[in-house]
C-alpha atoms as a PDB file:
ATOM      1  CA  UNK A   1      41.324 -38.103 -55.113  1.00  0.00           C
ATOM      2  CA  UNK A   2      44.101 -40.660 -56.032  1.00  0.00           C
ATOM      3  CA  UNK A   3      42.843 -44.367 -56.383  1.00  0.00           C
ATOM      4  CA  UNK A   4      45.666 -45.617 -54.744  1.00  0.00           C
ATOM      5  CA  UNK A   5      45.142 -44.270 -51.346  1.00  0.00           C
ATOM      6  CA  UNK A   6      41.515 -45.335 -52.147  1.00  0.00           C
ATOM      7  CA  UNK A   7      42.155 -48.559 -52.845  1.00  0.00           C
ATOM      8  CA  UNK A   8      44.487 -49.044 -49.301  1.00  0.00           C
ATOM      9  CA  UNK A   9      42.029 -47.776 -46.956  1.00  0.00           C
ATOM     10  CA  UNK A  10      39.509 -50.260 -48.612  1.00  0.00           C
ATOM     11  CA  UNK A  11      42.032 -53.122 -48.037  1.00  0.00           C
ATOM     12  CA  UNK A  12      42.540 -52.145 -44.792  1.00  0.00           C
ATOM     13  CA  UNK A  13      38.752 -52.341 -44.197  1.00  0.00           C
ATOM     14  CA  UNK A  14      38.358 -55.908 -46.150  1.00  0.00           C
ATOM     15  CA  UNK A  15      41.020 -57.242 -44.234  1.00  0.00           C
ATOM     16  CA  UNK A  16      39.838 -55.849 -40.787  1.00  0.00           C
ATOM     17  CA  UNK A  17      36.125 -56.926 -41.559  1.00  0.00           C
ATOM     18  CA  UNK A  18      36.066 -59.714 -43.490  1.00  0.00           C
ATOM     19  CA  UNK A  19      39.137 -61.505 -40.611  1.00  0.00           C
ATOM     20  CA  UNK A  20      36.938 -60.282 -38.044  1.00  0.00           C
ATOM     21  CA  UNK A  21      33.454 -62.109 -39.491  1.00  0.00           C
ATOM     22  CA  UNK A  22      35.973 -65.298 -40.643  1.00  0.00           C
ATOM     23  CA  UNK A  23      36.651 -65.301 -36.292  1.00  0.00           C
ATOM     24  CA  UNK A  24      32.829 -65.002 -35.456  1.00  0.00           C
ATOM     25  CA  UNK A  25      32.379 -67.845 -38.386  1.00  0.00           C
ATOM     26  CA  UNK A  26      34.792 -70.655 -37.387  1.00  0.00           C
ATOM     27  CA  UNK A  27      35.067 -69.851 -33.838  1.00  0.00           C
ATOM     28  CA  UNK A  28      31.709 -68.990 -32.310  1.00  0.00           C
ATOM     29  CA  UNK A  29      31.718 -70.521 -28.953  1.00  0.00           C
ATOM     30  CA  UNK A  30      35.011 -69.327 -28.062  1.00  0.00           C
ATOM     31  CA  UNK A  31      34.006 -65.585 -29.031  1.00  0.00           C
ATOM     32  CA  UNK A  32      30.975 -66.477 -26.855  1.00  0.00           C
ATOM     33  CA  UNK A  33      32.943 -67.694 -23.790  1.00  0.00           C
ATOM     34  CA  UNK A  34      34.795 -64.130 -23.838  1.00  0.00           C
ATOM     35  CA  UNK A  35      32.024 -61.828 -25.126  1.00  0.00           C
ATOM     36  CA  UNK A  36      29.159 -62.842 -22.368  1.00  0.00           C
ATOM     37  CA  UNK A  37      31.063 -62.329 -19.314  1.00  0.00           C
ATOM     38  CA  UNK A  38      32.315 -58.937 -20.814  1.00  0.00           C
ATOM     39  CA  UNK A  39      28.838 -57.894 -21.103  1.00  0.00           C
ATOM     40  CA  UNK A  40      27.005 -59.606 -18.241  1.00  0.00           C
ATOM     41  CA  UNK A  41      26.677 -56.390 -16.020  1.00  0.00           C
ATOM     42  CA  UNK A  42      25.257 -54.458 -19.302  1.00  0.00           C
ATOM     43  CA  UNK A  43      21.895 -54.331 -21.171  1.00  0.00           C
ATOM     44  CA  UNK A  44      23.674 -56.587 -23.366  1.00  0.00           C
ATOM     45  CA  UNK A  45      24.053 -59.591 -21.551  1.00  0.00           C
ATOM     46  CA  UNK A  46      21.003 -61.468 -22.314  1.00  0.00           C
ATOM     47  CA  UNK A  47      21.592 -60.269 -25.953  1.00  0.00           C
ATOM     48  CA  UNK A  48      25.029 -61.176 -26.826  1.00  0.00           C
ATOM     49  CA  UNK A  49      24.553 -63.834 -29.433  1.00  0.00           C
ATOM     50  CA  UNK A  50      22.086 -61.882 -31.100  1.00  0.00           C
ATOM     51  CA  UNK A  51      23.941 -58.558 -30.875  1.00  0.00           C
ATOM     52  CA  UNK A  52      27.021 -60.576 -32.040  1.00  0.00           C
ATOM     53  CA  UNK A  53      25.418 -62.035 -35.421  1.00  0.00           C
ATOM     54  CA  UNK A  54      24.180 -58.382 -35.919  1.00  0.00           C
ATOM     55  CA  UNK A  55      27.935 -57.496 -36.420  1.00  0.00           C
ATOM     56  CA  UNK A  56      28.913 -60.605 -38.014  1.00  0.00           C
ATOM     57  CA  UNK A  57      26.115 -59.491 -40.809  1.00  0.00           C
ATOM     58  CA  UNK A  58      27.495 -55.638 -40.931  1.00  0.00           C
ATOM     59  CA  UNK A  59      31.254 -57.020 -40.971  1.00  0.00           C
ATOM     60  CA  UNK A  60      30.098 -59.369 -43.559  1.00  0.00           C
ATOM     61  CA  UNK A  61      28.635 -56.307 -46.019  1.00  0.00           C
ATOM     62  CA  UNK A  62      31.191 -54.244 -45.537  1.00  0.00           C
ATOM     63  CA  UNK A  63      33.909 -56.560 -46.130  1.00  0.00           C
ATOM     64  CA  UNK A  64      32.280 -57.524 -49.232  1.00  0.00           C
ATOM     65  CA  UNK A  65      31.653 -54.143 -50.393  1.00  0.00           C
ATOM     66  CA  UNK A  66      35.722 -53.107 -49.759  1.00  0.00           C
ATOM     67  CA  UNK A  67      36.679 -55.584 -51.817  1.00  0.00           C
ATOM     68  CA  UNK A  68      33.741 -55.081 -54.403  1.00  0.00           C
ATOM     69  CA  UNK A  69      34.656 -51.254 -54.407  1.00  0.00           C
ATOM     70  CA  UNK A  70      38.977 -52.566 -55.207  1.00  0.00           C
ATOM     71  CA  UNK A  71      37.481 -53.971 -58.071  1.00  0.00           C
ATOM     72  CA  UNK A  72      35.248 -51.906 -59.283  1.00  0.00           C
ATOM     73  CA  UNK A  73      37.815 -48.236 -58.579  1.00  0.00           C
ATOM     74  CA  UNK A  74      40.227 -50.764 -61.046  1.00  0.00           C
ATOM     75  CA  UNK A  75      37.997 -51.333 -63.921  1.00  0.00           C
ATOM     76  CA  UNK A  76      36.079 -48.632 -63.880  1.00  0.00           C
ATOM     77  CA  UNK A  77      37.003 -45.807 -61.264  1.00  0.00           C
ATOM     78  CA  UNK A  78      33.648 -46.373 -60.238  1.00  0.00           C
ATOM     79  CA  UNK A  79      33.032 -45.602 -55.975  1.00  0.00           C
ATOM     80  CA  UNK A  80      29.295 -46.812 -55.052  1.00  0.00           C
ATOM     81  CA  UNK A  81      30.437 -50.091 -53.792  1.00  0.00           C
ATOM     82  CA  UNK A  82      33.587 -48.604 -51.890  1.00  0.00           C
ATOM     83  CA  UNK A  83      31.755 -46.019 -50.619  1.00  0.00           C
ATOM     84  CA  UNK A  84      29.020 -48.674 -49.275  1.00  0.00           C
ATOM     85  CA  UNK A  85      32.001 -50.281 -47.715  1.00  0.00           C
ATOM     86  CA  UNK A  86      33.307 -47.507 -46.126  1.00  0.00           C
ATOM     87  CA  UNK A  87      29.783 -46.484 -44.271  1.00  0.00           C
ATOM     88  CA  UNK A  88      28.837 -49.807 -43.172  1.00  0.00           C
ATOM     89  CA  UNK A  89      32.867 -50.457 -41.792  1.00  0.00           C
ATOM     90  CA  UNK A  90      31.615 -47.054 -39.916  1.00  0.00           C
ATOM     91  CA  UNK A  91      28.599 -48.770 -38.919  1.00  0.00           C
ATOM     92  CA  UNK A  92      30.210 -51.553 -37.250  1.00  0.00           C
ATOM     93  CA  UNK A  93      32.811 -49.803 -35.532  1.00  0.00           C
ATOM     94  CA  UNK A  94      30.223 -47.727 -34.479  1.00  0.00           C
ATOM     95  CA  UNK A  95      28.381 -50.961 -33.118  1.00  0.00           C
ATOM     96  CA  UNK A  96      31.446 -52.312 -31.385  1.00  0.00           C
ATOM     97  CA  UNK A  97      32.162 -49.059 -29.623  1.00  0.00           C
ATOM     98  CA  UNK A  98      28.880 -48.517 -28.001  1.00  0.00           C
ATOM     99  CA  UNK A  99      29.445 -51.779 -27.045  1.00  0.00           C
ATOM    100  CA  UNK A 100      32.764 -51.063 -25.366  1.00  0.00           C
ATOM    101  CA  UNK A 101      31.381 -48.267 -23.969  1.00  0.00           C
ATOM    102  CA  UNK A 102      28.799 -50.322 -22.090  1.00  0.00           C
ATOM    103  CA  UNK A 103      31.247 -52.689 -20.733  1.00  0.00           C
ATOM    104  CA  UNK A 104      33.817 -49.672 -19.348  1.00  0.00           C
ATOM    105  CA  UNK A 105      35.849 -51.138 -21.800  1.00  0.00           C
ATOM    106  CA  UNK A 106      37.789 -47.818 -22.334  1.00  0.00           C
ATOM    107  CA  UNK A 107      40.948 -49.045 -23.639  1.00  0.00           C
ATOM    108  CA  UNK A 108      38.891 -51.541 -26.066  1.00  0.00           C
ATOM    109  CA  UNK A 109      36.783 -47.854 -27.218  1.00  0.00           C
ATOM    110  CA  UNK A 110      39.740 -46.211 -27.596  1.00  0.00           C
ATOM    111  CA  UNK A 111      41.170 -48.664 -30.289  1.00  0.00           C
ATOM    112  CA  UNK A 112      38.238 -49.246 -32.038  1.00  0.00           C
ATOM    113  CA  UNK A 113      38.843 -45.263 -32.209  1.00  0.00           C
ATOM    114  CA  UNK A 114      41.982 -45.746 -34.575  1.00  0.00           C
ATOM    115  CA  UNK A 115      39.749 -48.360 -36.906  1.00  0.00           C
ATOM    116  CA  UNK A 116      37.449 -45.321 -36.998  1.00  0.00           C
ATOM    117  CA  UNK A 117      39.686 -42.742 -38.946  1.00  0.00           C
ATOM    118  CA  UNK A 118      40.523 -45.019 -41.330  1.00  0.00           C
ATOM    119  CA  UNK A 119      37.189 -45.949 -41.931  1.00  0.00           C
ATOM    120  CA  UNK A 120      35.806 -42.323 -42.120  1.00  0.00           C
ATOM    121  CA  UNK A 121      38.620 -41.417 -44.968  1.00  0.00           C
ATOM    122  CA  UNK A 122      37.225 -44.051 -46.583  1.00  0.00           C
ATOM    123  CA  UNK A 123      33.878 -42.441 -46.780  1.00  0.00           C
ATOM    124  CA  UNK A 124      35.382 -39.147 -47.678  1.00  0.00           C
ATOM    125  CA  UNK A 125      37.418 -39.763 -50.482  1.00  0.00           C
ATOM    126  CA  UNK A 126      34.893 -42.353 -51.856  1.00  0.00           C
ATOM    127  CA  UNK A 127      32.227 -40.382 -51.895  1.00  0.00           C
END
């Protein structure tokens, strides 16, 4: 498999998770504000800060690993930490769309839907 396509699904994925944890970071009460009343009618809703840092930790590894796995397909061709990358960026979509799926949030599944192809190639090619 070429490195280059590689290399652009993994810095789609860094970009994607490590944005997304940057958000959670530096802006925690206003993800709060929109996140509980989204999932106040679900299982969720007495869970939602917890459930939240659970993805901020996942977004966090994976971002990591993306870029990890750039560096490491450059110097060495290597794929472990890419590959890593890839399967917890599935993880976390996989997270955020049962998620969406509790809150009837079918437009919100549906998009996390797209992230999900890219994210699987990932895991394909890398490993």
């Amino acid at each position: 498999m070429n490195n280059t396509a590689s290399v652009l699904v993994l810095a789609f994925l860094a970009v994607t998770f490590i944005m997304s944890a940057h958000d959670k970071i530096f802006h925690w009460n206003d993800n709060m504000v929109w996140l509980k009343p989204h999932f106040e009618k679900t299982i969720l809703k007495n869970f939602v800060p917890l459930t939240t840092g659970i993805l901020l930790a996942f977004e966090l590894i994976a971002g990591i690993f993306c870029l990890v796995g750039i560096i490491e397909l450059y110097i060495n061709g290597g794929r472990m930490f890419g590959f890593y990358g890839a399967v917890f960026s599935c993880i976390s979509l996989l997270f955020m769309l049962f998620g969406q799926r509790l809150a009837k949030d079918y437009d919100g599944a549906r998009t996390i839907a797209i992230y999900f192809v890219v994210a699987i190639l990932g895991v394909y090619w890398l490993s």
